[in-house]
N, C-alpha and C. Protein backbone atom coordinates (compact mmCIF):
# COMPACT_ATOMS: atom_id res chain seq x y z
N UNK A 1 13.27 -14.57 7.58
CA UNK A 1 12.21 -13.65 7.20
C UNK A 1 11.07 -13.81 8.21
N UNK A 2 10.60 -12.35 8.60
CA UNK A 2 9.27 -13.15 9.38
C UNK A 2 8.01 -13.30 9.15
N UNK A 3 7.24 -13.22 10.33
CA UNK A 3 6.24 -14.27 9.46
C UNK A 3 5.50 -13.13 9.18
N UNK A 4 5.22 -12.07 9.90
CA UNK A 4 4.67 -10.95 9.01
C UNK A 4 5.02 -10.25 7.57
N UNK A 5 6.03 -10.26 7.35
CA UNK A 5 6.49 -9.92 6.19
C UNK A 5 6.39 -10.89 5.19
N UNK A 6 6.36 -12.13 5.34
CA UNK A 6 6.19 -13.23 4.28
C UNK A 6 4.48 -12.92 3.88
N UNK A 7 3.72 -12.89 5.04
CA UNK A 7 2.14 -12.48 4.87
C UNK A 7 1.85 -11.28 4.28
N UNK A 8 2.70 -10.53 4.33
CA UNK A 8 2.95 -9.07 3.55
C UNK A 8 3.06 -9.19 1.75
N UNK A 9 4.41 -10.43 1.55
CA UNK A 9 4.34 -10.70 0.73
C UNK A 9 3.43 -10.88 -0.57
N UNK A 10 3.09 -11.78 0.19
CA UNK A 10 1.87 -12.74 -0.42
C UNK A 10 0.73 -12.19 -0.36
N UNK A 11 0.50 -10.95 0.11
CA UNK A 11 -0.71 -9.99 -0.32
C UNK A 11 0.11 -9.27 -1.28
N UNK A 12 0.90 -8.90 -1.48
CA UNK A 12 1.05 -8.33 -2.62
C UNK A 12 1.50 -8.70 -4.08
N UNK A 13 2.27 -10.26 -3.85
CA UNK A 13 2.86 -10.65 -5.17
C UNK A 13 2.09 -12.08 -4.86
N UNK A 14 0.79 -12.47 -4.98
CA UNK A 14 0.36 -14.28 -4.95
C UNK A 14 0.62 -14.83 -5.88
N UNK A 15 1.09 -14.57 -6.74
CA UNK A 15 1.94 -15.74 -7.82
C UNK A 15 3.05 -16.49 -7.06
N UNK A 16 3.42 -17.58 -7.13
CA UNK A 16 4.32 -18.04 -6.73
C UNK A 16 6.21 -17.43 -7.26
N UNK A 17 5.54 -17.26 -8.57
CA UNK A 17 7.26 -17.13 -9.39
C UNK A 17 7.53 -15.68 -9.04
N UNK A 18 6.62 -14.60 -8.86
CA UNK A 18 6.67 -13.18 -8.22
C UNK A 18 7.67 -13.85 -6.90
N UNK A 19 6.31 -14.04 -6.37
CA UNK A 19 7.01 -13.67 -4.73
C UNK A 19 8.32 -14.28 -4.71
N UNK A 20 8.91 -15.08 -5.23
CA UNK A 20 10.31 -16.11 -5.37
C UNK A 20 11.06 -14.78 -5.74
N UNK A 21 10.62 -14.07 -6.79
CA UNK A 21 11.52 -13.04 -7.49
C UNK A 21 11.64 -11.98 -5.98
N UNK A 22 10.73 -11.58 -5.48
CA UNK A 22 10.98 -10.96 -4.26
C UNK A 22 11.73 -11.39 -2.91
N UNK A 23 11.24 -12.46 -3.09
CA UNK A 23 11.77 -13.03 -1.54
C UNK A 23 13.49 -13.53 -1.75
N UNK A 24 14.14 -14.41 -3.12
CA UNK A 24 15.10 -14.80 -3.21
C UNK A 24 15.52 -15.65 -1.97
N UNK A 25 14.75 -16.27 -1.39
CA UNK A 25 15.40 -17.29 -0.27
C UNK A 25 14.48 -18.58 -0.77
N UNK A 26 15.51 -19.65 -1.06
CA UNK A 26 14.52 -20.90 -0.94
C UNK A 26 13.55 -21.29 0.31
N UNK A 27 13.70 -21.22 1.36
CA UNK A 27 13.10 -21.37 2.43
C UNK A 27 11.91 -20.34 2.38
N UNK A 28 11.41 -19.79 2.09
CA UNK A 28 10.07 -19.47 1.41
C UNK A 28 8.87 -20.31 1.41
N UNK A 29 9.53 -21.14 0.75
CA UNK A 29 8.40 -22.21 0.11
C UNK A 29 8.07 -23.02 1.45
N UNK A 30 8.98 -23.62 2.41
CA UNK A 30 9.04 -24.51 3.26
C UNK A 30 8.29 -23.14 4.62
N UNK A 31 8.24 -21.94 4.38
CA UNK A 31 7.40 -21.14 5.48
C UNK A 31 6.00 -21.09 4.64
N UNK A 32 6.15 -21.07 3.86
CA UNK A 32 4.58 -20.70 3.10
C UNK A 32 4.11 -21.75 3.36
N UNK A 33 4.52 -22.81 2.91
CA UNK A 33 3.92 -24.53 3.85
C UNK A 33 3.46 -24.55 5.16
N UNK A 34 4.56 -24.09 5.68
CA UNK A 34 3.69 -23.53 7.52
C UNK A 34 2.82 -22.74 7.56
N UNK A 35 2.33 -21.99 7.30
CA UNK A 35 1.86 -20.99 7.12
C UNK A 35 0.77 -21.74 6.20
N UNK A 36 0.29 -22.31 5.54
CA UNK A 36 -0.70 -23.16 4.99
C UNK A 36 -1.38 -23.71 6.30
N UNK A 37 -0.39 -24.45 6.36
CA UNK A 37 -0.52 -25.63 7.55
C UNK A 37 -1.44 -24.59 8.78
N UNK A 38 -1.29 -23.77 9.12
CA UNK A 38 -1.88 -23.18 10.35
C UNK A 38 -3.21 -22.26 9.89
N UNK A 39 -3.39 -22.10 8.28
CA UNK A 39 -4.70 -21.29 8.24
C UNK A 39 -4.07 -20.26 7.64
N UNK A 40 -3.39 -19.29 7.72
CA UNK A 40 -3.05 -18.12 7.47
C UNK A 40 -2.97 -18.19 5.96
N UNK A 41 -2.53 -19.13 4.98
CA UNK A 41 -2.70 -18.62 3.73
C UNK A 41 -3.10 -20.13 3.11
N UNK A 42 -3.75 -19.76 2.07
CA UNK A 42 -4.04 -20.76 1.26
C UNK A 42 -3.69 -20.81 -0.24
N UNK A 43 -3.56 -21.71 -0.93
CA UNK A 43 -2.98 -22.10 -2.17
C UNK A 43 -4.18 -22.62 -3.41
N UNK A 44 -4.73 -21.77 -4.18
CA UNK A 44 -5.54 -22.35 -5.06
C UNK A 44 -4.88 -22.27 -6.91
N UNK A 45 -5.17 -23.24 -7.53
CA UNK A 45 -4.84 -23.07 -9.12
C UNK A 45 -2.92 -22.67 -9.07
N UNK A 46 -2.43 -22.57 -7.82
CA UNK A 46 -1.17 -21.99 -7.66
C UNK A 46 -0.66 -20.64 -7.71
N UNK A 47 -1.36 -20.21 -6.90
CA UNK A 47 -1.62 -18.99 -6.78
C UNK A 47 -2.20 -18.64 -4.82
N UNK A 48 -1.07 -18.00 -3.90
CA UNK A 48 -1.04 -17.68 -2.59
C UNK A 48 -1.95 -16.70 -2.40
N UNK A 49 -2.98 -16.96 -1.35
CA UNK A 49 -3.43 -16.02 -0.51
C UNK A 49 -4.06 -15.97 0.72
N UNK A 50 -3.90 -14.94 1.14
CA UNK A 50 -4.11 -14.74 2.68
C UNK A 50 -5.51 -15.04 3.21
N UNK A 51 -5.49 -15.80 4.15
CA UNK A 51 -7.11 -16.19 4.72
C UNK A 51 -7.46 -14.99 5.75
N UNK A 52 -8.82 -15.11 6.11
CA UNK A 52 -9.25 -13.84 6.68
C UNK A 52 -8.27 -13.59 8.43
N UNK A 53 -8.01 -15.47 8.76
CA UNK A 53 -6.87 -15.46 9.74
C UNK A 53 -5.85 -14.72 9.58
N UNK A 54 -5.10 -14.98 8.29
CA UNK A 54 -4.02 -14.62 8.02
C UNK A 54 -4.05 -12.82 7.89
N UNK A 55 -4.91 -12.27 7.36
CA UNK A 55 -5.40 -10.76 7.23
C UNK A 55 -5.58 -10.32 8.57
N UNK A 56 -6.20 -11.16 9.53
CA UNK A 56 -6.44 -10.13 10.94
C UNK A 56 -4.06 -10.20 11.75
N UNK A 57 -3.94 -11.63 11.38
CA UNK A 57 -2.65 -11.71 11.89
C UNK A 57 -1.90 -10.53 11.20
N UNK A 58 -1.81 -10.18 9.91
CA UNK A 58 -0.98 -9.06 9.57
C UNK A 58 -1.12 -7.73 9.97
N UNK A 59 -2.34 -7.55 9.85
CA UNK A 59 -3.03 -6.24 10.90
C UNK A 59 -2.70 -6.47 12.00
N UNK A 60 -2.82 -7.39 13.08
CA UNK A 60 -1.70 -7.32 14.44
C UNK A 60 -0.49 -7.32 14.32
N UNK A 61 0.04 -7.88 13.50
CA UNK A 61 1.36 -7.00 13.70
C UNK A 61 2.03 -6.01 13.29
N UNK A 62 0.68 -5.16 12.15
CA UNK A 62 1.12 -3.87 11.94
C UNK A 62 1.28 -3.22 13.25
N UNK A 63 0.17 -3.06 13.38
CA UNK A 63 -0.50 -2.30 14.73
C UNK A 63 0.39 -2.71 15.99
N UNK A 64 1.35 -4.16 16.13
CA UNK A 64 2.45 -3.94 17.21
C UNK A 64 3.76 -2.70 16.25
N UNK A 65 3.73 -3.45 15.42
CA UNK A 65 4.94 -2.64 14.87
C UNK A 65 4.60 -0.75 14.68
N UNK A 66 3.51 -0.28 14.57
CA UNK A 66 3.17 1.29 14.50
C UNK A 66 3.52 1.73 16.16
N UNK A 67 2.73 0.73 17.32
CA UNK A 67 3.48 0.69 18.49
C UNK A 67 4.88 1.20 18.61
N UNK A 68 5.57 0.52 18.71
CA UNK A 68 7.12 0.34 18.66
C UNK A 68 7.50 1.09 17.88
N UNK A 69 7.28 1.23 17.27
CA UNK A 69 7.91 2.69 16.56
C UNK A 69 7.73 4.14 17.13
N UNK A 70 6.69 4.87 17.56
CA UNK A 70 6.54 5.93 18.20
C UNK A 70 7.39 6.07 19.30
């Protein structure tokens, strides 16, 4: 999965047991950890969300991906 789409995720389902229901890959958890680890999302009360890092990173790679598509 990549890492934009996991950040995609997790703006839309920050519950943990959601996004599991969406994502269906254990390895999830072990990217959302990375993805901690570097800033991009944070974990409060147990509950995922995107830091303002993590929000400008998904917007770049919309904006490559609207690119590439035309």
């Amino acid at each position: 999965m990549s890492e934009a789409r996991l950040l995609s995720l997790v703006m839309r389902y920050p519950h943990p047991a959601a996004l599991g229901r969406q994502a269906r890959d254990i390895k999830v958890f072990g990217a959302l950890r990375e993805l901690e680890g570097r800033g991009l999302v944070t974990r409060r009360r147990g509950v995922y969300r995107l830091t303002r890092r993590g929000e400008r990173e998904l917007g770049f790679a919309r904006a490559i991906a609207q690119l590439l598509a035309v």
